[in-house]
Protein backbone atom coordinates (compact mmCIF):
# COMPACT_ATOMS: atom_id res chain seq x y z
CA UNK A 1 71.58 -47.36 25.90
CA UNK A 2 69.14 -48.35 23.07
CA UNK A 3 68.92 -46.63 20.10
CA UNK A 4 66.14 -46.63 17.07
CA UNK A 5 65.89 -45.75 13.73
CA UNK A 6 64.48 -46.58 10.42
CA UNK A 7 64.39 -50.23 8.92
CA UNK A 8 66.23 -50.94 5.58
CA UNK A 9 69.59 -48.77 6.90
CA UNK A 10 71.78 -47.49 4.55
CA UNK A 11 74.76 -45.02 4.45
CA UNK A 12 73.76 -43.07 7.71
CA UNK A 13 71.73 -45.63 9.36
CA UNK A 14 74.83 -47.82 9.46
CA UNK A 15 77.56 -45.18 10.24
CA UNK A 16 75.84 -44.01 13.14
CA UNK A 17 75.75 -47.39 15.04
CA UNK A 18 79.65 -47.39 14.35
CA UNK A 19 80.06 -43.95 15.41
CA UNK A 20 77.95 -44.81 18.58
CA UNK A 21 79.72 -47.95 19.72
CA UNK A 22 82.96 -46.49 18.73
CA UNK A 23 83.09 -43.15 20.41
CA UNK A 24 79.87 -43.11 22.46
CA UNK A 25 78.57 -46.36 24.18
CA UNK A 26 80.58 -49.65 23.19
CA UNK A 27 77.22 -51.46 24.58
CA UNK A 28 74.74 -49.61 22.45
CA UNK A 29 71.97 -51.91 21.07
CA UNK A 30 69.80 -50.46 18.16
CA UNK A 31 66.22 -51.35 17.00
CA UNK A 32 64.62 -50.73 13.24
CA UNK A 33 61.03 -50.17 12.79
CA UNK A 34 59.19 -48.67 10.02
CA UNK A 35 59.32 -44.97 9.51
CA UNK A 36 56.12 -44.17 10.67
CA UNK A 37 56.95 -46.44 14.20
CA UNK A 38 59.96 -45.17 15.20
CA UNK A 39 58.95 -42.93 17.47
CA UNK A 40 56.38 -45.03 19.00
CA UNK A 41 59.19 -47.70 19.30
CA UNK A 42 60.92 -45.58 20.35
CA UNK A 43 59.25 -44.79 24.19
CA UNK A 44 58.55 -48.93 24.45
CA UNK A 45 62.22 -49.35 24.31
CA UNK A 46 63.48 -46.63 26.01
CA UNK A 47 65.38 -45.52 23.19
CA UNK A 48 67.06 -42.97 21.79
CA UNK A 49 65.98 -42.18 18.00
CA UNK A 50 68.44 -41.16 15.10
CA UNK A 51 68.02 -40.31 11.58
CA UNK A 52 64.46 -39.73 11.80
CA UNK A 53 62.80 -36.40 10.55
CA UNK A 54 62.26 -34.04 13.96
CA UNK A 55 65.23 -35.74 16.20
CA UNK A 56 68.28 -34.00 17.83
CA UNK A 57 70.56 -36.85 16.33
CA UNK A 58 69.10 -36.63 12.86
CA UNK A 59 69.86 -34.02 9.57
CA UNK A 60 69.89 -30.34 11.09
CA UNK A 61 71.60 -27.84 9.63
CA UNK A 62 72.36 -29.57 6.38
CA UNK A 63 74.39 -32.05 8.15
CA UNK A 64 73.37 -35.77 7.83
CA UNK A 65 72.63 -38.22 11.17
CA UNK A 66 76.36 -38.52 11.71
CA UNK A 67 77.48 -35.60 11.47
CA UNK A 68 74.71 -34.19 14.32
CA UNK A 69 76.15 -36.96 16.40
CA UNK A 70 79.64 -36.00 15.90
CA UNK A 71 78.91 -32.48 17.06
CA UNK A 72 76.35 -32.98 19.80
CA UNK A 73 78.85 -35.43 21.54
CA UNK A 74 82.05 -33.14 21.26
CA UNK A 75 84.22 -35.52 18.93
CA UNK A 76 84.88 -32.49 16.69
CA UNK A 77 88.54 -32.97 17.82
CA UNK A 78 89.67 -35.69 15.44
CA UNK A 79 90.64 -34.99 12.19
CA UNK A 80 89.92 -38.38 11.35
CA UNK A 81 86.57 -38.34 12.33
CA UNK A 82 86.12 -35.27 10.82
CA UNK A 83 87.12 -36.66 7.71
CA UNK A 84 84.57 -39.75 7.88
CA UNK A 85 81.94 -37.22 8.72
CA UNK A 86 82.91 -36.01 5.65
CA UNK A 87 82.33 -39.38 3.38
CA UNK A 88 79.59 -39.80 5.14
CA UNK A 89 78.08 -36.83 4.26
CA UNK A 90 78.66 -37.07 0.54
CA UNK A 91 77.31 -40.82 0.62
CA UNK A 92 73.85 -39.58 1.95
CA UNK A 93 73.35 -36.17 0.84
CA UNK A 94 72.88 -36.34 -2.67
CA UNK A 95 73.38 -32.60 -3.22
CA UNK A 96 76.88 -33.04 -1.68
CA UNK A 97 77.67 -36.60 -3.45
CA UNK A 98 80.95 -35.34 -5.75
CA UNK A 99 83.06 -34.20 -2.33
CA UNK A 100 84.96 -35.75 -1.31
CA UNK A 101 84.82 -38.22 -3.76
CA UNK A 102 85.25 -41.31 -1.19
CA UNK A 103 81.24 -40.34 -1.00
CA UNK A 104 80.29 -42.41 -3.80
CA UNK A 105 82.42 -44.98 -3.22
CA UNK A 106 80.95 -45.19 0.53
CA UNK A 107 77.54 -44.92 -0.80
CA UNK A 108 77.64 -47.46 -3.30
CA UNK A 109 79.24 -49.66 -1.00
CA UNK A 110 75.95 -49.24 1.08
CA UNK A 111 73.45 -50.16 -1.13
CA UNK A 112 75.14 -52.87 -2.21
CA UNK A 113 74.91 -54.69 1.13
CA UNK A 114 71.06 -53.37 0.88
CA UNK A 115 70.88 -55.26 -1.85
CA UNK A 116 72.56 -58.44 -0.30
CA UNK A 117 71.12 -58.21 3.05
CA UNK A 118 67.88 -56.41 2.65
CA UNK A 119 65.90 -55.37 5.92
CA UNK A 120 68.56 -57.41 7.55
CA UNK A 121 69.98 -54.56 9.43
CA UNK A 122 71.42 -56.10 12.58
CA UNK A 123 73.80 -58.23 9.32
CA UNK A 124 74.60 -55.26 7.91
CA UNK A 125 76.01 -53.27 11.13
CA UNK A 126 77.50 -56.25 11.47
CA UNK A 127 79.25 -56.97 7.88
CA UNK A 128 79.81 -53.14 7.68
CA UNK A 129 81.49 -52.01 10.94
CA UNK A 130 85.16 -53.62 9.42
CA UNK A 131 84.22 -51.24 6.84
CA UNK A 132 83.91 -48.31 8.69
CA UNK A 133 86.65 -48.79 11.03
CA UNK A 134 89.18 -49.26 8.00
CA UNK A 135 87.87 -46.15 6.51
CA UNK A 136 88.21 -44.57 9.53
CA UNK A 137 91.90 -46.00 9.35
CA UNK A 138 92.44 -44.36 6.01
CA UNK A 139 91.05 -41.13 6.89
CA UNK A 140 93.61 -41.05 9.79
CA UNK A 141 96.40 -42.21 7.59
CA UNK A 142 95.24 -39.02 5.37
CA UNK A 143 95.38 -36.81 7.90
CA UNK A 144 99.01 -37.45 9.51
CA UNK A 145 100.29 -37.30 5.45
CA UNK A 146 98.40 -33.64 5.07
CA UNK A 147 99.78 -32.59 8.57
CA UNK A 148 103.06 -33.86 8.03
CA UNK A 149 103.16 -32.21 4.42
CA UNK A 150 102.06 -28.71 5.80
C-alpha cells in the first residue's frame, strides 16, 4: 500500500510509518508533499493519507495520527502498544506533553532529527525506526514489571 502525509515529519509523521510497517503492511511505502498537496498526491499515488486535517487516520477524538491507527486497525490488545500510543501522544499533543513523561523525551528526540535531517523524511523513518522499536521494547519491558507487580 502507499501512504501520504505531510513533508517535514515529526513525532506522529514518523511513528505512524513504524506503526504501519510494524503491525499493518511490512511493504508500506510513504510519500511527503506539502500540506496543501497531500490530498491531491494523494489520488496520483493511490495512497492512503495520514495525519492530515479531515482523514480517518489522522487526530479524531483528541487522539493524535497514531493513536487513530492503533484503534481503527484493532491493535488495542497490546499493552505495549498501548503504552507507545501513549508517548506518542504526549510528544505531539502539546496539551497532553507532561504524561507520561517519556512524551518529552520522544518529542525532543524528534525535532532533533528535524533539525539534522530537515525535509529529509525518507532519512528520518529510516534513522528513527531503531528508535521506535526500542521504545516499543521498553514499553513492553514496563508492562510485564506492572503485571507481574499486580
Amino acid at each position: 500500500m502507499n501512504w501520504i502525509t505531510r513533508e517535514n515529519a515529526k513525532v506522529d509523521r514518523v511513528a505512524c510509518p513504524w506503526l504501519i510497517r510494524k503491525f499493518i503492511d511490512s511493504e508500506a511505502k510513504f510519500h511527503f508533499a506539502p500540506a496543501n498537496e497531500v490530498m491531491e498526491r494523494a489520488w496520483e499515488h493511490w495512497a492512503i493519507p495520514f495525519d492530515v486535517p479531515d482523514v480517518q487516520f489522522g487526530h479524531r477524538g483528541g487522539r493524535c495520527s497514531f493513536e487513530s491507527l492503533v484503534l481503527q486497525f484493532g491493535l488495542t490488545g497490546s499493552p505495549a502498544l498501548r503504552r507507545l500510543a501513549q508517548i506518542v501522544h504526549a510528544a505531539d499533543i502539546a496539551s497532553d506533553a507532561d504524561w507520561p513523561p517519556e512524551g518529552r523525551g520522544l518529542k525532543a528526540i524528534a525535532e532533533g532529527f528535524a533539525l539534522l535531517h530537515g525535509r529529509d523524511d525518507q532519512r528520518k523513518i529510516a534513522l528513527q525506526t531503531p528508535l521506535y522499536d526500542a521504545l516499543y521494547a521498553w514499553c513492553g519491558a514496563q508492562a510485564e514489571t506492572e503485571e507481574r507487580d499486580r
